[in-house]
N, C-alpha and C. Protein backbone atom coordinates (compact mmCIF):
# COMPACT_ATOMS: atom_id res chain seq x y z
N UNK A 1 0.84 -1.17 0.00
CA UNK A 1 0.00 0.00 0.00
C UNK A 1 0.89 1.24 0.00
N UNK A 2 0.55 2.30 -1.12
CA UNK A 2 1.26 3.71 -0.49
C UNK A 2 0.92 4.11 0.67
N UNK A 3 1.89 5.15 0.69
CA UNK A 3 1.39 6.23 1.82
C UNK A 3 1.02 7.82 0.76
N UNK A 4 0.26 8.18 2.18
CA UNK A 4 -0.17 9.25 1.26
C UNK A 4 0.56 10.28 0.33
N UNK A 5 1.44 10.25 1.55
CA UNK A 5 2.57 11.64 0.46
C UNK A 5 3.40 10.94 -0.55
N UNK A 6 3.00 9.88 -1.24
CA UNK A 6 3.13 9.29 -2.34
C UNK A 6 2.29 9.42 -3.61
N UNK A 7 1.30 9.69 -3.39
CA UNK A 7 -0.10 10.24 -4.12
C UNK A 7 0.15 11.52 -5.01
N UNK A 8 1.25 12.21 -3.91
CA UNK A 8 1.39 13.80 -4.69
C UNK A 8 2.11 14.23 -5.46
N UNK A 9 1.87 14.87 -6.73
CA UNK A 9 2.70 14.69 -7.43
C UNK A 9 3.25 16.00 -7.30
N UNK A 10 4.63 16.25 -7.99
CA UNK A 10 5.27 17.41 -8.03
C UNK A 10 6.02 18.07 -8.83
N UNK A 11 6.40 19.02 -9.88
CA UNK A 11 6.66 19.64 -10.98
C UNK A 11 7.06 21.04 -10.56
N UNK A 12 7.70 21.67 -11.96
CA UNK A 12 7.76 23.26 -11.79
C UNK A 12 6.74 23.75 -13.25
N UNK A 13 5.75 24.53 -11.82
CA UNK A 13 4.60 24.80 -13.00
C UNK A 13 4.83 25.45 -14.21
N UNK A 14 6.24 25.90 -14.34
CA UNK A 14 6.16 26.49 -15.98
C UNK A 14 6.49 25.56 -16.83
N UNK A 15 6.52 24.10 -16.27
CA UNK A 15 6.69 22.77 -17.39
C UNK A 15 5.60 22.52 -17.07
N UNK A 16 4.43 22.19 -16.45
CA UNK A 16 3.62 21.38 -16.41
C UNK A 16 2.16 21.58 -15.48
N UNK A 17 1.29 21.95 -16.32
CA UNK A 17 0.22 22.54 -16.40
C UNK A 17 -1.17 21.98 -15.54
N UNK A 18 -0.26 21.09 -14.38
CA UNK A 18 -1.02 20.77 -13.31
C UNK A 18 -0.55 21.25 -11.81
N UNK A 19 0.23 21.84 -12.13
CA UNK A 19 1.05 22.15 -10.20
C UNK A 19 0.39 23.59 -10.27
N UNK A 20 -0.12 23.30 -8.86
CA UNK A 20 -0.72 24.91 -8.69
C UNK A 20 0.57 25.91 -8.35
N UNK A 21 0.56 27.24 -8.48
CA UNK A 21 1.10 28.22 -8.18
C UNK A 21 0.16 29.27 -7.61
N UNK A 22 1.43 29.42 -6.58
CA UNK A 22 0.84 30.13 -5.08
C UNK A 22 1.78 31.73 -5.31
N UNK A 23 0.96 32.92 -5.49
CA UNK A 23 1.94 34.13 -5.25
C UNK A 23 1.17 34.46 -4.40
N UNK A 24 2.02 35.55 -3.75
CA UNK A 24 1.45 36.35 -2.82
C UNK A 24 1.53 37.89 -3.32
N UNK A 25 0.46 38.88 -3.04
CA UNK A 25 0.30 39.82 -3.89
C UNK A 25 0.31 41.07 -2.92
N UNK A 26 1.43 41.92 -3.06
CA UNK A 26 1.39 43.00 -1.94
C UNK A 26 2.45 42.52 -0.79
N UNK A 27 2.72 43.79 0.24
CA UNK A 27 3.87 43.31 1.13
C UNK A 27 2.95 42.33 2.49
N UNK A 28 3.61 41.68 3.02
CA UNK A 28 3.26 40.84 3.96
C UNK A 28 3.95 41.40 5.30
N UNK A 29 2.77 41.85 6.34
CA UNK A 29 2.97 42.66 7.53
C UNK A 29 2.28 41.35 8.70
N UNK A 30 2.67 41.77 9.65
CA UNK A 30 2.15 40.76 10.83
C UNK A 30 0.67 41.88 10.87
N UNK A 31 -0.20 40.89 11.20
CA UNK A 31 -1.43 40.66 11.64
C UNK A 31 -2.28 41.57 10.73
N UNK A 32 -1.57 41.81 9.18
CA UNK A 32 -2.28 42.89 8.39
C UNK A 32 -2.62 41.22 7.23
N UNK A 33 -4.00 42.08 6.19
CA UNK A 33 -4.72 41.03 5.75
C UNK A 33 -3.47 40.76 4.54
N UNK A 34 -3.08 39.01 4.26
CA UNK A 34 -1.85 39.08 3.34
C UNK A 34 -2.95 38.39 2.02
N UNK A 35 -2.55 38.82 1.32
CA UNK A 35 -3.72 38.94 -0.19
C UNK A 35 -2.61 37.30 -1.07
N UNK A 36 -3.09 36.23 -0.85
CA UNK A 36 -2.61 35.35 -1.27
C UNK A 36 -3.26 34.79 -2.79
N UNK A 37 -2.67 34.21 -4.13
CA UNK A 37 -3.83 34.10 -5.38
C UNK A 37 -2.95 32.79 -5.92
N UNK A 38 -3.75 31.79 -6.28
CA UNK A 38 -3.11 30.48 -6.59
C UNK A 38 -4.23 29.98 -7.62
N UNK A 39 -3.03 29.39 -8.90
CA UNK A 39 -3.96 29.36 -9.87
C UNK A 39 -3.30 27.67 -10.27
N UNK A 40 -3.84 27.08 -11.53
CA UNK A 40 -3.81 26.01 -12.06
C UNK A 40 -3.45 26.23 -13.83
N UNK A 41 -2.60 26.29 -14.02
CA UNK A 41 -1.73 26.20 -15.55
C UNK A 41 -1.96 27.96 -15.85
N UNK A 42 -0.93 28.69 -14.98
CA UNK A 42 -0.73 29.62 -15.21
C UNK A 42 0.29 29.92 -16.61
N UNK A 43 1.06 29.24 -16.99
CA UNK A 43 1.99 28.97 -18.10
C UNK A 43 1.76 28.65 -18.78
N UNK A 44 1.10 27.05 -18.49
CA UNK A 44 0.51 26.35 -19.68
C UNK A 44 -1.13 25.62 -19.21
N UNK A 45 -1.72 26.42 -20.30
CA UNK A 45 -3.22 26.78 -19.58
C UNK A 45 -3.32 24.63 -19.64
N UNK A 46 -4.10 24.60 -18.37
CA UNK A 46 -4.99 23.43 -17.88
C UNK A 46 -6.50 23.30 -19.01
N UNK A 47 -6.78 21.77 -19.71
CA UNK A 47 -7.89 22.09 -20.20
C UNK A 47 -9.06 21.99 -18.66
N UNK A 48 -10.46 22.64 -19.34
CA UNK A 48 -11.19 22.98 -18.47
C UNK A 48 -12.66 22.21 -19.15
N UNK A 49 -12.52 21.06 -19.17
CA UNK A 49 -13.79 20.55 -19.76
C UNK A 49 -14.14 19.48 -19.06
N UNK A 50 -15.60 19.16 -19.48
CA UNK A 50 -16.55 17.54 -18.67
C UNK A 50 -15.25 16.84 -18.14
N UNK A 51 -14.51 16.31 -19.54
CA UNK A 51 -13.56 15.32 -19.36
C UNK A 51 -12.08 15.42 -18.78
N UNK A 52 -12.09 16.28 -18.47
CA UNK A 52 -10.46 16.62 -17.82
C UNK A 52 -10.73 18.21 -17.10
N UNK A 53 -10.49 18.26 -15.95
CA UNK A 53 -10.66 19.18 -15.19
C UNK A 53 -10.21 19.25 -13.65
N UNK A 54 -9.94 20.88 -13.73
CA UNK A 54 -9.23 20.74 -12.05
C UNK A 54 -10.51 21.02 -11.41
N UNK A 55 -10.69 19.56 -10.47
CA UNK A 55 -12.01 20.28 -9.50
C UNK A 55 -12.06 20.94 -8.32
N UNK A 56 -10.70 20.89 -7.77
CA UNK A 56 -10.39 21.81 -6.48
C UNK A 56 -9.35 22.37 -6.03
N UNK A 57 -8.67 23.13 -5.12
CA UNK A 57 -7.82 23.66 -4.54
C UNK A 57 -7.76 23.98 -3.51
N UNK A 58 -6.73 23.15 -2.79
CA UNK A 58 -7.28 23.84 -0.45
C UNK A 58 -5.72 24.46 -0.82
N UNK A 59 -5.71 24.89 0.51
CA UNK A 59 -4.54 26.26 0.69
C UNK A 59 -4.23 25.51 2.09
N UNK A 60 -2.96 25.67 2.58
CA UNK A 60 -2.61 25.30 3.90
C UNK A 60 -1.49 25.86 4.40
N UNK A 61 -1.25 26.50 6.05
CA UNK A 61 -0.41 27.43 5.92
C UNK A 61 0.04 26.64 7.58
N UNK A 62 1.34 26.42 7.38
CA UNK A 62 2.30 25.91 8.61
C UNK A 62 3.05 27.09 8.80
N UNK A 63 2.68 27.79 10.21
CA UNK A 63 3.80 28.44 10.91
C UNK A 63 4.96 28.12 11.45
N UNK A 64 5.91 28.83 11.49
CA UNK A 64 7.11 28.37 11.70
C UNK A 64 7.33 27.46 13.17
N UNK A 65 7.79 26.45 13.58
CA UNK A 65 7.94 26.35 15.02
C UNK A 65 6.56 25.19 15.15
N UNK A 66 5.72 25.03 14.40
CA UNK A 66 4.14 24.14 14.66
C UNK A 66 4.85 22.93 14.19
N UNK A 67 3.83 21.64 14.70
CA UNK A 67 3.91 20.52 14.13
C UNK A 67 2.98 20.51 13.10
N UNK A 68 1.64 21.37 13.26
CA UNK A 68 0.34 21.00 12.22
C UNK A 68 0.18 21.73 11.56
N UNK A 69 -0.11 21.96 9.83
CA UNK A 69 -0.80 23.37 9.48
C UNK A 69 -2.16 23.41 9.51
N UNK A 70 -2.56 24.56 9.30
CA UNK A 70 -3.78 25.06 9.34
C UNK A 70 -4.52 25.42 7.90
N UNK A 71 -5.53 24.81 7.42
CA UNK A 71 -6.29 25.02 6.35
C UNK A 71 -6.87 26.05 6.84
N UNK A 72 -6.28 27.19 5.17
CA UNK A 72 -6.78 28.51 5.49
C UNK A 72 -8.05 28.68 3.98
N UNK A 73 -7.41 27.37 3.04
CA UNK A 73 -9.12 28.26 2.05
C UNK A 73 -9.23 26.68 1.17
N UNK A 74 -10.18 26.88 0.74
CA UNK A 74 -10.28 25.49 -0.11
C UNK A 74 -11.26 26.06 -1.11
N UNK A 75 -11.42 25.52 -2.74
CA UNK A 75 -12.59 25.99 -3.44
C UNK A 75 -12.53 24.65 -4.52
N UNK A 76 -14.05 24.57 -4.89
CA UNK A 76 -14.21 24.02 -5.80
C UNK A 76 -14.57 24.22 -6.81
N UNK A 77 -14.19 23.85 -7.84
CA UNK A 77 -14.97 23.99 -9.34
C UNK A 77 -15.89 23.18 -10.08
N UNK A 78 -17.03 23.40 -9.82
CA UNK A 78 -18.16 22.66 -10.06
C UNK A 78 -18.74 22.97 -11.67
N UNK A 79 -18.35 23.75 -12.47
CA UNK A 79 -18.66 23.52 -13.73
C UNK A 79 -17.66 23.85 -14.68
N UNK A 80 -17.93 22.61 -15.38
CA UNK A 80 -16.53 22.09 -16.70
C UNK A 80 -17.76 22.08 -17.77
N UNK A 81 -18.81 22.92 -18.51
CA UNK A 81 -19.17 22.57 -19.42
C UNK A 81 -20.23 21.75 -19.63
N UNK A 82 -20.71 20.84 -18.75
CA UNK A 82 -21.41 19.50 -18.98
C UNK A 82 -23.03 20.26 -18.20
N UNK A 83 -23.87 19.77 -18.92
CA UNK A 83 -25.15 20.05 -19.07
C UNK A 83 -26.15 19.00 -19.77
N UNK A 84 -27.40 19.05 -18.78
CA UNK A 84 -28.68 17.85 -19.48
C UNK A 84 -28.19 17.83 -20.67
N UNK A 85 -27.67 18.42 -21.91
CA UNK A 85 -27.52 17.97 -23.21
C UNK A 85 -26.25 17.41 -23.25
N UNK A 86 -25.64 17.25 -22.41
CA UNK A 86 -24.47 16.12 -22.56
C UNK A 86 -23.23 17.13 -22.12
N UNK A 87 -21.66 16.55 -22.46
CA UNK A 87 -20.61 17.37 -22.15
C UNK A 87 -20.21 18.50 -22.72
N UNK A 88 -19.82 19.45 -21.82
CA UNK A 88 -19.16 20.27 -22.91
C UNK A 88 -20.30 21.12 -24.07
N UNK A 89 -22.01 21.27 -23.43
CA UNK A 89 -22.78 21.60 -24.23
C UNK A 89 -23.32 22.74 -23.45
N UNK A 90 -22.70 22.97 -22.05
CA UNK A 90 -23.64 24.43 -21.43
C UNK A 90 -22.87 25.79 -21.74
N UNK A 91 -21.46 25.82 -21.94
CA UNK A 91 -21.27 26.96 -22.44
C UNK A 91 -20.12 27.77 -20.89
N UNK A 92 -20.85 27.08 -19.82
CA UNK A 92 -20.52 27.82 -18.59
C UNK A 92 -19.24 26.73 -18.04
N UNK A 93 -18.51 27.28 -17.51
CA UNK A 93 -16.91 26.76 -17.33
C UNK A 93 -16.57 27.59 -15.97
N UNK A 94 -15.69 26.88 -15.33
CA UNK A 94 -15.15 28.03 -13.73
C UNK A 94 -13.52 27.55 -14.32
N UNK A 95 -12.80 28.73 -13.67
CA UNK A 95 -11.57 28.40 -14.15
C UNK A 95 -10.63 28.35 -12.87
N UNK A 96 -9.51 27.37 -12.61
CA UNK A 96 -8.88 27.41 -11.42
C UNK A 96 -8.11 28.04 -10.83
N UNK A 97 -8.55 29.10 -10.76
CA UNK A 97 -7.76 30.25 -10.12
C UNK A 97 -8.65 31.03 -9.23
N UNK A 98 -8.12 31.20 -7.99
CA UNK A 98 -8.50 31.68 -6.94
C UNK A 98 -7.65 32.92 -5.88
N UNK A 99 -8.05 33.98 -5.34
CA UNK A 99 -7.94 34.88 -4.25
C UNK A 99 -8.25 34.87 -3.25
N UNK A 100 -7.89 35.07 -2.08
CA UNK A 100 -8.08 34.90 -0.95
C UNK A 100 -6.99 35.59 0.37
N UNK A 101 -7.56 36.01 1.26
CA UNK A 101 -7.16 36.80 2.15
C UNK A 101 -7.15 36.31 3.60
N UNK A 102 -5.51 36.34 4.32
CA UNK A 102 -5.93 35.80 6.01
C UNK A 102 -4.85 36.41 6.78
N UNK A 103 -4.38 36.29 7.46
CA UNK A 103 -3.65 36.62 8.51
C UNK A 103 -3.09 35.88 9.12
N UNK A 104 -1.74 36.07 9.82
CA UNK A 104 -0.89 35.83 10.54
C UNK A 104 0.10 36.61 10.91
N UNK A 105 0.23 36.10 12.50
CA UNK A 105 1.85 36.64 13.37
C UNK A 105 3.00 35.79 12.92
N UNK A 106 3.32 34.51 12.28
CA UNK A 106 4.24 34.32 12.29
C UNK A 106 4.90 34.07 10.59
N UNK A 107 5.93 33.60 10.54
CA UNK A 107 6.48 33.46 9.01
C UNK A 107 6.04 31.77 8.72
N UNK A 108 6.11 31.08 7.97
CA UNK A 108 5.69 30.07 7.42
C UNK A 108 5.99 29.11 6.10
N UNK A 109 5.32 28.47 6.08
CA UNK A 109 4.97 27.80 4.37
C UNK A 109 3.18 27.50 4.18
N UNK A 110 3.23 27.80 2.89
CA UNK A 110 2.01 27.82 2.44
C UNK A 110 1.99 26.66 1.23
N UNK A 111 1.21 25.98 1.46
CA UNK A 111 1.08 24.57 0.59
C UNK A 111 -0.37 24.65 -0.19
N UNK A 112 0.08 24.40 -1.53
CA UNK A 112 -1.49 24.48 -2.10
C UNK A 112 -1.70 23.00 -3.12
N UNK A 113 -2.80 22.41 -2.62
CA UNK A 113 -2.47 21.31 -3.77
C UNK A 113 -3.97 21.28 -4.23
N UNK A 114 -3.96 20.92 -5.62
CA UNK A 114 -5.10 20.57 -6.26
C UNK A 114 -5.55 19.48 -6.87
N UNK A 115 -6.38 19.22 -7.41
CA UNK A 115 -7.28 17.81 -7.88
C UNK A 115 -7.35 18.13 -9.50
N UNK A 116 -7.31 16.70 -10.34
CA UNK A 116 -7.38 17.07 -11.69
C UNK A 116 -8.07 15.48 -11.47
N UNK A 117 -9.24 15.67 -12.38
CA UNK A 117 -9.80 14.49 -12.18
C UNK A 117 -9.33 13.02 -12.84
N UNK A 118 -8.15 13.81 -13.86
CA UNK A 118 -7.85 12.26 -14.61
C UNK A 118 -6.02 12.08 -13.86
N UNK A 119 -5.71 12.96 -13.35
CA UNK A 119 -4.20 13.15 -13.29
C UNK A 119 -3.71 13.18 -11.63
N UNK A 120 -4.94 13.15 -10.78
CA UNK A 120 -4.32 13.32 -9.80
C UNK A 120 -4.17 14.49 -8.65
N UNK A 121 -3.08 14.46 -7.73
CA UNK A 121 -3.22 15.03 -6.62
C UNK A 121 -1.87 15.94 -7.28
N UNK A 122 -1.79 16.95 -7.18
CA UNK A 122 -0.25 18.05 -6.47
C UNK A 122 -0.39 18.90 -6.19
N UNK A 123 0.56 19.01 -5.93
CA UNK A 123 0.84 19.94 -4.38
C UNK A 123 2.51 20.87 -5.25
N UNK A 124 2.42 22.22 -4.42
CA UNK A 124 3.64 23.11 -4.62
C UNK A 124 3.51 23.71 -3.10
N UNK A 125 4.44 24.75 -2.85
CA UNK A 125 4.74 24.90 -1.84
C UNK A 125 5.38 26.70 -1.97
N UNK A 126 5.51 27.56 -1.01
CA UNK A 126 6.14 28.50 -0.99
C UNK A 126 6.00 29.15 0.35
N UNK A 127 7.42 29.81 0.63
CA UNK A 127 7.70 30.09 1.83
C UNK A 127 6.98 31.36 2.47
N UNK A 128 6.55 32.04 3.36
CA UNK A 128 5.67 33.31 3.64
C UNK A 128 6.82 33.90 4.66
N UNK A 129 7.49 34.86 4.46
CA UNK A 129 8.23 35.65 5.54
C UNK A 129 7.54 36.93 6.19
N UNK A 130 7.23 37.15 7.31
CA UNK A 130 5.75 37.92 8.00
C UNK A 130 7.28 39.36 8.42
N UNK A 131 6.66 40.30 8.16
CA UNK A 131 7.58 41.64 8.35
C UNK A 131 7.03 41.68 9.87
């Protein structure tokens, strides 16, 4: 049997159009709101249809010094296209990219991994230094 952190896969998203990328947007102050935005084939666009699609993204943020992190956002994408007339026939699409805003006192890592329904689990990672 694996273990879980075997499941995840891992890349540098400007090769490969499933690793999420995590920036952070604006300076990062202690206990001021830090404007975090993590997307899915920022380089090389992800298709977005019935049949292949990213359906989610959680966010997770380990302070420095913790054993556990803390899930700070998660979202899903609930439409790829597919409608009573079959796939790929409603027109309406969500795309995987997301914003989101939280806080913290200390410096960290921020882990974001997402779901692709034919490809799997990954995960990227980036460090948060709190002024």
């Amino acid at each position: 049997m694996k273990n879980f952190e075997e499941l995840l896969q891992k890349a540098d998203w400007k090769k490969e159009k499933h690793t999420p990328v995590i920036e952070i947007i604006g300076e990062v102050k202690k206990e001021k709101n830090i404007k975090v935005e993590v997307s899915v084939g920022k380089e090389i666009p992800h298709p977005n249809t019935t049949a292949h699609h990213i359906s989610w993204i959680e966010v997770y943020f380990l302070p420095e010094g913790e054993t556990f992190p803390y899930q700070v956002a998660r979202f899903d994408f609930v439409s790829h296209g597919a409608s009573t007339k079959g796939a790929d026939t409603s027109g309406v699409y969500t795309e995987p990219f997301v914003s989101f805003l939280f806080k913290t006192t200390k410096s960290g890592t921020l882990y974001a991994l997402s779901f692709c329904n034919i490809h799997g689990l990954w995960i990227n990672s980036l460090e948060l230094k709190v002024e």
